[in-house]
Protein backbone atom coordinates (compact mmCIF):
# COMPACT_ATOMS: atom_id res chain seq x y z
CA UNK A 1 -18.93 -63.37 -26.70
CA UNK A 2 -16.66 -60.77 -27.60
CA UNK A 3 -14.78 -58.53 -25.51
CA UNK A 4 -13.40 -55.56 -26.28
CA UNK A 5 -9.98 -54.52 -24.50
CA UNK A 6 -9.77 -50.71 -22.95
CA UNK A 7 -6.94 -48.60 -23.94
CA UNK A 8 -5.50 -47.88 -20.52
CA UNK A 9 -5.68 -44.70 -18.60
CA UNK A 10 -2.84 -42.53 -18.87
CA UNK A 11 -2.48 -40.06 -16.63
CA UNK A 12 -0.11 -36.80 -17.60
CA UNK A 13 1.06 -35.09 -15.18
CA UNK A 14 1.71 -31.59 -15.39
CA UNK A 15 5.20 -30.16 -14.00
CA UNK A 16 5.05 -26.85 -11.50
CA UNK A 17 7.09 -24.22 -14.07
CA UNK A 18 10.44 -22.77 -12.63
CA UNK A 19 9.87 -19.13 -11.27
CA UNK A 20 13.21 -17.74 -11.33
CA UNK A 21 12.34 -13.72 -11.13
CA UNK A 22 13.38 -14.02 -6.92
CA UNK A 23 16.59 -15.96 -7.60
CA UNK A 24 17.52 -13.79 -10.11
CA UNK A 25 16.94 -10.98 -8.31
CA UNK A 26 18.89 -11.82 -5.37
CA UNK A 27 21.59 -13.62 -7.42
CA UNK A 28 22.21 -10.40 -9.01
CA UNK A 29 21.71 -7.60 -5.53
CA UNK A 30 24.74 -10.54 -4.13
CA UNK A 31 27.01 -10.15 -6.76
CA UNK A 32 26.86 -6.35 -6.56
CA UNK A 33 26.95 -6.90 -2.60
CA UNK A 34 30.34 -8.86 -3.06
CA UNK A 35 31.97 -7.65 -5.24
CA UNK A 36 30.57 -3.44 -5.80
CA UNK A 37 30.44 -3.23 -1.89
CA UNK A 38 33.14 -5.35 -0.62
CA UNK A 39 35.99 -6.55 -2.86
CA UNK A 40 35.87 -3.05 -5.21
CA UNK A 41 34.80 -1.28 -1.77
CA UNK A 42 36.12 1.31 0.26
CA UNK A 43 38.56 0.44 3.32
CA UNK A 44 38.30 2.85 5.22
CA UNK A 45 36.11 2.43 8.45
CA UNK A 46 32.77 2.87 9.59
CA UNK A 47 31.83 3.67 13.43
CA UNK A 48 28.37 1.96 14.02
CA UNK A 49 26.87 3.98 16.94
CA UNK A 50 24.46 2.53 19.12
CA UNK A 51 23.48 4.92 21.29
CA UNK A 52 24.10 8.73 22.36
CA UNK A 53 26.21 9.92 25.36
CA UNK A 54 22.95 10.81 26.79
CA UNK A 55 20.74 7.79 26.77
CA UNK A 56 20.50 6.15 30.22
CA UNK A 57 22.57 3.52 29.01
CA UNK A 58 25.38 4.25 26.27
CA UNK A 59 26.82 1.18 24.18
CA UNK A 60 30.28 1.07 23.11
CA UNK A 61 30.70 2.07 19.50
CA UNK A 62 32.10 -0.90 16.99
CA UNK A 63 34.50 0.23 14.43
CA UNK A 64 34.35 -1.91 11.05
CA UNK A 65 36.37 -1.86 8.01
CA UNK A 66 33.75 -1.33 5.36
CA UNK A 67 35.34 -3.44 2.75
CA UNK A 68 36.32 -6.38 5.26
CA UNK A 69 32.60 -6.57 6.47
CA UNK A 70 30.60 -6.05 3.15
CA UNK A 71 32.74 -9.47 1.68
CA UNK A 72 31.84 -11.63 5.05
CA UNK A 73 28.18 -10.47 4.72
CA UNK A 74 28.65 -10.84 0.57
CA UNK A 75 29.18 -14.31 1.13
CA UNK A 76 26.66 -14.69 3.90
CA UNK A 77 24.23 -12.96 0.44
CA UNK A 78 25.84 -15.16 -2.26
CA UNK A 79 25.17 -18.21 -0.17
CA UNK A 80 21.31 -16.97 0.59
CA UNK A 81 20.96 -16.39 -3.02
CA UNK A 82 22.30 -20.06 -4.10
CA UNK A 83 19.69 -21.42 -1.86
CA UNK A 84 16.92 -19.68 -3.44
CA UNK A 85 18.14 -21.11 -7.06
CA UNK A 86 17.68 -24.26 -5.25
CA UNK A 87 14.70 -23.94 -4.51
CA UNK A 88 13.64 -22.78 -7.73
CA UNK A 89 15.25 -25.87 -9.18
CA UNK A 90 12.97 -27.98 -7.00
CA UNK A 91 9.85 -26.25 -8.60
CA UNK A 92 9.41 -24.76 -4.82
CA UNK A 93 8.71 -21.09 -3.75
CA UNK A 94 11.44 -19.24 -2.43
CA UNK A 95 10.47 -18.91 1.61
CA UNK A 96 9.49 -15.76 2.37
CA UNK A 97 11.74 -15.41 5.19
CA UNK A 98 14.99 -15.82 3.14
CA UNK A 99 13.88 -13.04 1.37
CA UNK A 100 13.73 -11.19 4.56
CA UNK A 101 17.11 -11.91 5.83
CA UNK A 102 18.42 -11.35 2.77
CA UNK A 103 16.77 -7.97 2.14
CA UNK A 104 18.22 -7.03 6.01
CA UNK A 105 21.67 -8.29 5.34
CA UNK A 106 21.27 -6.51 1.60
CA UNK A 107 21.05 -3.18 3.10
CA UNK A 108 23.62 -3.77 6.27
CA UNK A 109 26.49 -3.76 3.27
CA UNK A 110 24.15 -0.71 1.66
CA UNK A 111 24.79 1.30 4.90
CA UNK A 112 28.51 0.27 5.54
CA UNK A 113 29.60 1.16 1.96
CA UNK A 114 28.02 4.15 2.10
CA UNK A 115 29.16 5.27 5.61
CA UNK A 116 32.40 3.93 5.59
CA UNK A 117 34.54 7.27 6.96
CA UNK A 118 32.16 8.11 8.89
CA UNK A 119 29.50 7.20 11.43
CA UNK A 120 26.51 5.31 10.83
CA UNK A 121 24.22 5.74 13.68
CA UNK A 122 21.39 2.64 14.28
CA UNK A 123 18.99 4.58 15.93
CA UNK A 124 18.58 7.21 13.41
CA UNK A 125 18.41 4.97 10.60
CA UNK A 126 15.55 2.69 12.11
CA UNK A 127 13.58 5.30 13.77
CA UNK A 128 13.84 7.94 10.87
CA UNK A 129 12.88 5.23 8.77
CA UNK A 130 9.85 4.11 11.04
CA UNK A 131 8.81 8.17 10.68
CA UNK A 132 9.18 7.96 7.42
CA UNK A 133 7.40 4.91 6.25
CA UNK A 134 4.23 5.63 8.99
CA UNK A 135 2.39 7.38 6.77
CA UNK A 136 2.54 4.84 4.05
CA UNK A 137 1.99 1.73 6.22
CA UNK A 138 -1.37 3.62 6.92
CA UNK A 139 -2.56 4.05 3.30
CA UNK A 140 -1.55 0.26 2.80
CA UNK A 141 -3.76 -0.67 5.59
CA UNK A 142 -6.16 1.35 4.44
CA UNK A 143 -5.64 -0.72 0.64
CA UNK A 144 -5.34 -4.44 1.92
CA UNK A 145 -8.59 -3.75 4.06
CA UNK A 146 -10.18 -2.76 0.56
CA UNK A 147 -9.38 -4.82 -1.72
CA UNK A 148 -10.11 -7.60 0.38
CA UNK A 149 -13.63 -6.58 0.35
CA UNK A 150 -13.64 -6.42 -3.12
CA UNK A 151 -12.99 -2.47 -4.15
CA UNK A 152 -9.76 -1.28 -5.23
CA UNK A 153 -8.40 1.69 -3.39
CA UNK A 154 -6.85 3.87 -6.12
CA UNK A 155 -7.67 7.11 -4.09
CA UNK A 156 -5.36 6.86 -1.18
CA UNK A 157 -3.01 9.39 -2.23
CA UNK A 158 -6.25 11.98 -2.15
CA UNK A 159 -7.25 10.21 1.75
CA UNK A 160 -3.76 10.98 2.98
CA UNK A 161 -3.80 14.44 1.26
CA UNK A 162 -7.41 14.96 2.73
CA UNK A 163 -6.43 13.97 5.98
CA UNK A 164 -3.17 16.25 6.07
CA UNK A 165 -5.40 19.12 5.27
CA UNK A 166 -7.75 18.92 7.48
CA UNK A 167 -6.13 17.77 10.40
CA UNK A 168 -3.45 21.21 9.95
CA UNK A 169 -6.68 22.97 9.69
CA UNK A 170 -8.98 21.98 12.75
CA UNK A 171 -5.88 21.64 14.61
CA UNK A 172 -4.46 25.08 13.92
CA UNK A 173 -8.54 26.86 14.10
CA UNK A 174 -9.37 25.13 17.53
CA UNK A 175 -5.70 24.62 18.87
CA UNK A 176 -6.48 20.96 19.98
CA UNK A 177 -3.98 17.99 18.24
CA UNK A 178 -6.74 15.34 19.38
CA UNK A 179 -9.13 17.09 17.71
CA UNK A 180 -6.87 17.54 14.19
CA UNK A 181 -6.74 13.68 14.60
CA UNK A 182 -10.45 13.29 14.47
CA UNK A 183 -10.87 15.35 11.64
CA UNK A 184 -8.14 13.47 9.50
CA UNK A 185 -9.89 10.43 10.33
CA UNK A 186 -13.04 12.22 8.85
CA UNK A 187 -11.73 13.57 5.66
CA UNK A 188 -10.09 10.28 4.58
CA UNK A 189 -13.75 8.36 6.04
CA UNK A 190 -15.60 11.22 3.37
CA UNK A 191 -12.70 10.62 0.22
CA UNK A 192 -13.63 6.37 0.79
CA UNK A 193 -17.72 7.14 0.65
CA UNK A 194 -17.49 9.07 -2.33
CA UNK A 195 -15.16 6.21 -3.98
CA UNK A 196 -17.69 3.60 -2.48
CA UNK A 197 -20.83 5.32 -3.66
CA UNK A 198 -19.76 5.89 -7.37
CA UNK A 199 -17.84 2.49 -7.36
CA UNK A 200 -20.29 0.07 -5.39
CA UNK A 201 -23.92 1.99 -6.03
CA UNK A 202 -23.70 3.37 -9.85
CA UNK A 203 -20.59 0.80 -10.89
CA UNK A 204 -18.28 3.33 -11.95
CA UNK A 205 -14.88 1.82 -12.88
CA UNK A 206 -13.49 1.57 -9.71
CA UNK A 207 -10.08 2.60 -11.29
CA UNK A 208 -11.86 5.71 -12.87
CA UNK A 209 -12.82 7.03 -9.18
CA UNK A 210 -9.46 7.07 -7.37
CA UNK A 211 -7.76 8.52 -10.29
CA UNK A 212 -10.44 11.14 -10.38
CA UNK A 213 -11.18 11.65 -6.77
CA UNK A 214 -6.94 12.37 -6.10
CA UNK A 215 -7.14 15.20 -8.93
CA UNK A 216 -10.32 16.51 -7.16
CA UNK A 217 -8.72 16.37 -3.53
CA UNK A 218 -5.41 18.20 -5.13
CA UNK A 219 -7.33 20.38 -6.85
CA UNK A 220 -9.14 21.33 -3.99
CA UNK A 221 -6.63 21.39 -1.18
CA UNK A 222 -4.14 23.34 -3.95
CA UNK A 223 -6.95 25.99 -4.03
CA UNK A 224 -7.77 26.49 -0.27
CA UNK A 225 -3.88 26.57 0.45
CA UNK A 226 -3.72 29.34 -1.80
CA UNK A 227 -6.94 31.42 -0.75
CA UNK A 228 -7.29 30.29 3.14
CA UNK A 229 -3.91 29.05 4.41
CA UNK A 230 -1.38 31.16 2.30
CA UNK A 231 -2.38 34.53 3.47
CA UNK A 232 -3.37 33.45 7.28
CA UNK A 233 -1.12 30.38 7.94
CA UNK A 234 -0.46 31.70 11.33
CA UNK A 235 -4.16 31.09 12.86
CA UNK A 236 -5.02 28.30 10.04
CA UNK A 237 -2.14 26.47 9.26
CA UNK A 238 0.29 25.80 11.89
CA UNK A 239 -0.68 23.22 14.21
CA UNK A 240 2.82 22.39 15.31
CA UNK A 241 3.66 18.76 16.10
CA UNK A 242 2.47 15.75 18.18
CA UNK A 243 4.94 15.66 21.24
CA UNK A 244 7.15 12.57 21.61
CA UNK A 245 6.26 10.17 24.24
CA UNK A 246 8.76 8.60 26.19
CA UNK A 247 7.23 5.24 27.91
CA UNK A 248 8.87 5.19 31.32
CA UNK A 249 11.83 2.61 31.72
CA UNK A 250 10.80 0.65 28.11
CA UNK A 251 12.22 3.71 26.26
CA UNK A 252 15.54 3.17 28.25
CA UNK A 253 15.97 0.29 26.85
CA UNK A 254 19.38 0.35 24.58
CA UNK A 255 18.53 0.68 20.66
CA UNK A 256 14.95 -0.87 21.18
CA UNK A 257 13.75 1.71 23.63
CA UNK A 258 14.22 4.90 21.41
CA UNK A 259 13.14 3.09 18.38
CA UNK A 260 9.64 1.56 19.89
CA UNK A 261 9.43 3.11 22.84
CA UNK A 262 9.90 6.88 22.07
CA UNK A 263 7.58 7.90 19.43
CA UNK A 264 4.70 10.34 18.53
CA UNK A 265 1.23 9.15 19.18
CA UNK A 266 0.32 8.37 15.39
CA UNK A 267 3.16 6.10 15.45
CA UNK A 268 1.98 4.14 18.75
CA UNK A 269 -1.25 3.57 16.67
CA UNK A 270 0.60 2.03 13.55
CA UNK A 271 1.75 -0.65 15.99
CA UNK A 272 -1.60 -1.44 17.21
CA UNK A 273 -3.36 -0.75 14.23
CA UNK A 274 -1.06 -3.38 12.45
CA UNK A 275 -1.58 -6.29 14.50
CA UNK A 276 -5.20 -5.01 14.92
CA UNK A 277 -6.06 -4.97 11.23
CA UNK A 278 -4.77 -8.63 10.46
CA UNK A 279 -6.19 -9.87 13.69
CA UNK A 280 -9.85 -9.05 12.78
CA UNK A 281 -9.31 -9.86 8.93
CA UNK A 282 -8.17 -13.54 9.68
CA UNK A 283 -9.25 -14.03 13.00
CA UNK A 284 -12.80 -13.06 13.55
CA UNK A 285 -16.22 -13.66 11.75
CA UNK A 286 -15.95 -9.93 10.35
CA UNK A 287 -12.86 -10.71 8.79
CA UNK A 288 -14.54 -13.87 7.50
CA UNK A 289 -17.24 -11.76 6.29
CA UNK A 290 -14.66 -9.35 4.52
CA UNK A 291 -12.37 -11.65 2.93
CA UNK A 292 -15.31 -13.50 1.64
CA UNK A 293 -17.38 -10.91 -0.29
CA UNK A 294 -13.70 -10.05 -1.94
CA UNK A 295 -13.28 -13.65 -3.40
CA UNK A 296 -16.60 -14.91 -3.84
CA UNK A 297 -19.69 -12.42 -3.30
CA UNK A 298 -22.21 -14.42 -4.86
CA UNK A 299 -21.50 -17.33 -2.08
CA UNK A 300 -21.61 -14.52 0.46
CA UNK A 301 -24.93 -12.84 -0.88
CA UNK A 302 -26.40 -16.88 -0.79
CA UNK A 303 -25.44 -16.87 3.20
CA UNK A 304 -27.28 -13.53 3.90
CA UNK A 305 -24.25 -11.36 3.84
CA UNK A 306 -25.25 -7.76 1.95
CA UNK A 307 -22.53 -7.16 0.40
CA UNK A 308 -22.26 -4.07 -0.97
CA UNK A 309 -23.01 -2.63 2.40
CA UNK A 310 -20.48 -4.73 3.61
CA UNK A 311 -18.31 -3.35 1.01
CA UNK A 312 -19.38 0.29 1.53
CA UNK A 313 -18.72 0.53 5.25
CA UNK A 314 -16.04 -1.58 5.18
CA UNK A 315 -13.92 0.51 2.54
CA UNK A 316 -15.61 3.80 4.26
CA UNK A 317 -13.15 2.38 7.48
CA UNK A 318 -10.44 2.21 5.54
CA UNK A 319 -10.25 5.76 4.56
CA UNK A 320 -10.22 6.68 8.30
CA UNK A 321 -7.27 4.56 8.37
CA UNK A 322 -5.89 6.72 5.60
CA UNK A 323 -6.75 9.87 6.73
CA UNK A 324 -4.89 8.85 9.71
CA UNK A 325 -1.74 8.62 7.58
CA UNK A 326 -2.36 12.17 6.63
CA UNK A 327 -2.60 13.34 10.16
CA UNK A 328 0.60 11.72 10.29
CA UNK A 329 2.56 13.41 7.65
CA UNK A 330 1.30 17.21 9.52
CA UNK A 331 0.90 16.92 13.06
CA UNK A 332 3.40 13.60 13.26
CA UNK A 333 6.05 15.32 11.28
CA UNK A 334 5.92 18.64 9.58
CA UNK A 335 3.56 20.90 11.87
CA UNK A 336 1.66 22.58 8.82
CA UNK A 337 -0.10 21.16 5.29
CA UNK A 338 1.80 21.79 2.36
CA UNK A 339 1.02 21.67 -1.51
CA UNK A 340 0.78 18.21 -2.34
CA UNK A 341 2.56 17.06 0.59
CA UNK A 342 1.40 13.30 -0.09
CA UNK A 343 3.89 13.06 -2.84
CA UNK A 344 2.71 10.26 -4.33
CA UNK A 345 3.31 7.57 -1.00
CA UNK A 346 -0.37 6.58 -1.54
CA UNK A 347 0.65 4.71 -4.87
CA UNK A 348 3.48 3.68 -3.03
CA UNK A 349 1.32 2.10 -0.22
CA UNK A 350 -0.41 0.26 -3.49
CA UNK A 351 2.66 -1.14 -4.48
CA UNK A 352 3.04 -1.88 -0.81
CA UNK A 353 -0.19 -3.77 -1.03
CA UNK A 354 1.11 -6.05 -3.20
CA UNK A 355 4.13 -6.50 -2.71
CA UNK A 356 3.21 -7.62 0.94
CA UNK A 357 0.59 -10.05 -1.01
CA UNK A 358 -2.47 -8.14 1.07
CA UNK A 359 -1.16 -9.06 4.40
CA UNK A 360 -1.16 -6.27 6.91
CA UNK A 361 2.22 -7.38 8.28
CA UNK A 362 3.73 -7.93 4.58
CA UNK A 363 2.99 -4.92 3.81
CA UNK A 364 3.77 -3.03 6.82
CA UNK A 365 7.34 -4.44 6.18
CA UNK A 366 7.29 -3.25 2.56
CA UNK A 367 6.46 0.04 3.95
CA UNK A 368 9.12 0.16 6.26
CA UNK A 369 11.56 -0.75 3.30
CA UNK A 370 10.28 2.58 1.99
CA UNK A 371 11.11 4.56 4.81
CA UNK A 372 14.22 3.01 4.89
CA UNK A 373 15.48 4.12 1.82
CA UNK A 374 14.21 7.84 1.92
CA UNK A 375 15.79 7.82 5.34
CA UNK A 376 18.80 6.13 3.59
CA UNK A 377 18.86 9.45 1.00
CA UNK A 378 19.06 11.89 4.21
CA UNK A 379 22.06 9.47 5.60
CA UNK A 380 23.97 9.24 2.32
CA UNK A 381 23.67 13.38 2.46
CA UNK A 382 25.29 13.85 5.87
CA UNK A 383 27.84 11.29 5.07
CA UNK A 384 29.39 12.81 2.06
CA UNK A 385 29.18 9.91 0.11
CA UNK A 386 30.18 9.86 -3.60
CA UNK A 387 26.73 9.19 -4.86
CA UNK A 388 25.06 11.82 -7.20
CA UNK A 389 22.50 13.77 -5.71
CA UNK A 390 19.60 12.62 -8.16
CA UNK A 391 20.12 9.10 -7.68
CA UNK A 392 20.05 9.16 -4.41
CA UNK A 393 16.27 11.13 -4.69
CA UNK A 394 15.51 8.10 -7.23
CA UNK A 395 16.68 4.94 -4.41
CA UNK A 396 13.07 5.36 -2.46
CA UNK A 397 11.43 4.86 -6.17
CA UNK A 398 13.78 2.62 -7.66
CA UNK A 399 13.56 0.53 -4.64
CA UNK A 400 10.01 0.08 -4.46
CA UNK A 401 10.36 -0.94 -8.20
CA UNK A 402 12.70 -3.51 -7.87
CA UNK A 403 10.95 -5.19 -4.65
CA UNK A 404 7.55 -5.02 -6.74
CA UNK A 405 9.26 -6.15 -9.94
CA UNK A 406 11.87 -8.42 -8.94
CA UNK A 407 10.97 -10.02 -5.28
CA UNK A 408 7.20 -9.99 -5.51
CA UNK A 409 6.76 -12.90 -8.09
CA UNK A 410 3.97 -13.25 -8.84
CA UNK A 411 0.93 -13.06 -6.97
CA UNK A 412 -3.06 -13.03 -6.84
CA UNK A 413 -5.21 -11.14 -5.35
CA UNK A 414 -8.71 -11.33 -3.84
CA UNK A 415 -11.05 -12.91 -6.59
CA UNK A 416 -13.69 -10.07 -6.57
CA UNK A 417 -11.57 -6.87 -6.16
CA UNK A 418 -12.25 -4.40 -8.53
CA UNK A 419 -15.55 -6.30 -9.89
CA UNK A 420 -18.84 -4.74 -8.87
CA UNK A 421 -21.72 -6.87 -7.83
CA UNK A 422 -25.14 -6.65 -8.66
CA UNK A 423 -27.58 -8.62 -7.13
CA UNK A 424 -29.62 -10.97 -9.36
């Protein structure tokens, strides 16, 4: 009897590929960071205020030499940014918290370059930039919620604009901010149906929709401003502003207490809605539910879930959320709608989306870079720093840009989102 001998098994194994767009990135922002900001800096000094002569308790203020401390905190950057090229060596993600640190410690030489002369005052800084990025962490709650579910939100610019609108509105007509609340809540809950009724019912392109629904709601609030609001702002647009409120012995508290502790209403409900959000998305059976008719519907249709009402009412939520982030930009900021006020931070709460890999606290903390560096283009103003004017109106864009293209990486989203689902 014969026997015939089996070639052996090999087994190939198949090496992780280097991703080396984060250590790059941050290879290059420490370089500049070294040597731009600290060894070619300016030596002058910067006075880092804490606190006011009129809080309840005033810190002292800490003079720095702006060249001396952007070179200790360059190296502190350079040495950040060799660690992340060893990890990509190792064929191992770059932890998201050294990206974190770095991005802090990144903008603490930003802010002492640029201030150096003059004073650089915390509380501004984080609190404008809280202000500032409010309305955008909004729209990317409102975006994270959706595409998890499976529909992508294109149309939250026209949510926040509808919101904006019609909060100035009913809040100017019936004199009530509570009541210009609700009503942004409605007009970003009626922009989400329409998307989810073209996109989920007659499987429109969901990419189609948003583009066309924010041309509609422009179009539309453009022409009311002009024939409503323009000529009778007094009674119909001018709301005024949601007052600031102070939470007794908490907003006393030195640098924390203005910055948490003292803020318009719509800004109390970003820090519950934030937590909020990713609590019920990955720590409740609706969240289950969500998450997984946006990866796998047909497994979710199999175990009785309907889910394109799931997806309907779900994404109809989500442009409350939005709308929210309108009321925000009137009544939590400007006290009256204006053309277009949105200005495109609903594509920035996209990029926020992903950039904070459809995490509600990821991309909260994208959208609070944001606000950061449009409140960074007010402070580089009063400073009389040596920038030109237009690139200091392009940092908020540029970036958003560089976080998205060089910091991201590169990520996936939910399986489903953007793919309609039709029952078989």
């Amino acid at each position: 009897m014969t026997t015939v001998a089996t070639p052996p098994v090999v087994h190939t194994i198949t090496e992780v590929p280097r991703k080396w767009k984060t250590a790059v990135a941050l290879s290059v922002l420490a370089v500049v960071a070294f040597v731009v900001f600290g060894v070619l800096g300016d030596s002058r000094e910067a006075l880092i205020v804490f606190s006011e002569k009129t809080d309840a308790i005033v810190l002292p203020n800490a003079p720095v030499t702006s060249r001396v401390l952007c070179i200790i905190v360059g190296i502190l950057l350079l040495a950040l940014a060799a660690l992340s090229v060893w990890f990509t060596v190792g064929r191992r993600t770059v932890p998201l918290w050294l990206v974190i640190v770095f991005t802090v410690l990144f903008l603490v030489t930003l802010v002492t370059y640029t201030g150096a002369g003059s004073k650089v005052p915390v509380v501004f800084l984080i609190s404008g930039s809280i202000a500032l990025a409010t309305p955008v962490v909004f729209g990317a709650l409102a975006g994270v919620i959706g595409e998890r579910v499976g529909v992508v939100n294109i149309a939250i610019e026209g949510q926040l604009l509808a919101g904006a609108f019609v909060s100035a509105v009913v809040a100017s007509i019936t004199d009530n901010l509570v009541l210009g609340l609700v009503a942004a809540l409605v007009g970003g809950a009626l922009v989400s149906m329409v998307l989810a009724a073209f996109s989920i019912k007659y499987l429109v392109d969901q990419i189609i929709v948003g583009v066309v629904l924010n041309a509609l709601v422009i179009g539309l609030t453009n022409f009311f401003y002009a024939a409503v609001l323009n000529d009778n702002s007094q009674e119909t647009n001018f709301p005024g502003t949601l007052p600031f409120l102070p939470i007794p012995l908490l907003s006393n508290i030195p640098v924390i207490g203005s910055v948490l502790f003292d803020q318009r209403l719509t800004t109390y409900l970003m820090f519950v809605l934030v937590p909020l959000v990713w609590y019920i998305l990955f720590k409740t059976k609706i969240g289950l539910r969500i998450r997984a008719v946006g990866e796998h519907p047909l497994a979710a249709d199999t175990v009785g879930i309907n889910v394109n009402r799931t997806r309907f009412w779900t994404v109809t939520i989500a442009g409350t959320i939005a709308g929210l982030g309108g009321a925000s930009l009137t009544l939590g900021s400007v006290g009256a709608f204006v053309r277009e006020m949105s200005a495109g931070q609903g594509f920035i709460a996209l990029a926020c989306v992903i950039l904070g890999r459809w995490n509600p606290w990821l991309a909260a903390l994208a959208a609070l870079l944001f606000g950061f560096s449009k409140n960074f283009r007010i402070f580089a103003g009063q400073t009389g720093a040596d920038i030109p004017p237009d690139l200091i109106a392009m940092v908020p864009y540029l970036v958003t840009l560089v976080a998205v293209a060089g910091l991201v990486g590169r990520v996936v989203g939910p399986a489903a989102a953007g793919r309609p689902y039709v029952k078989q």
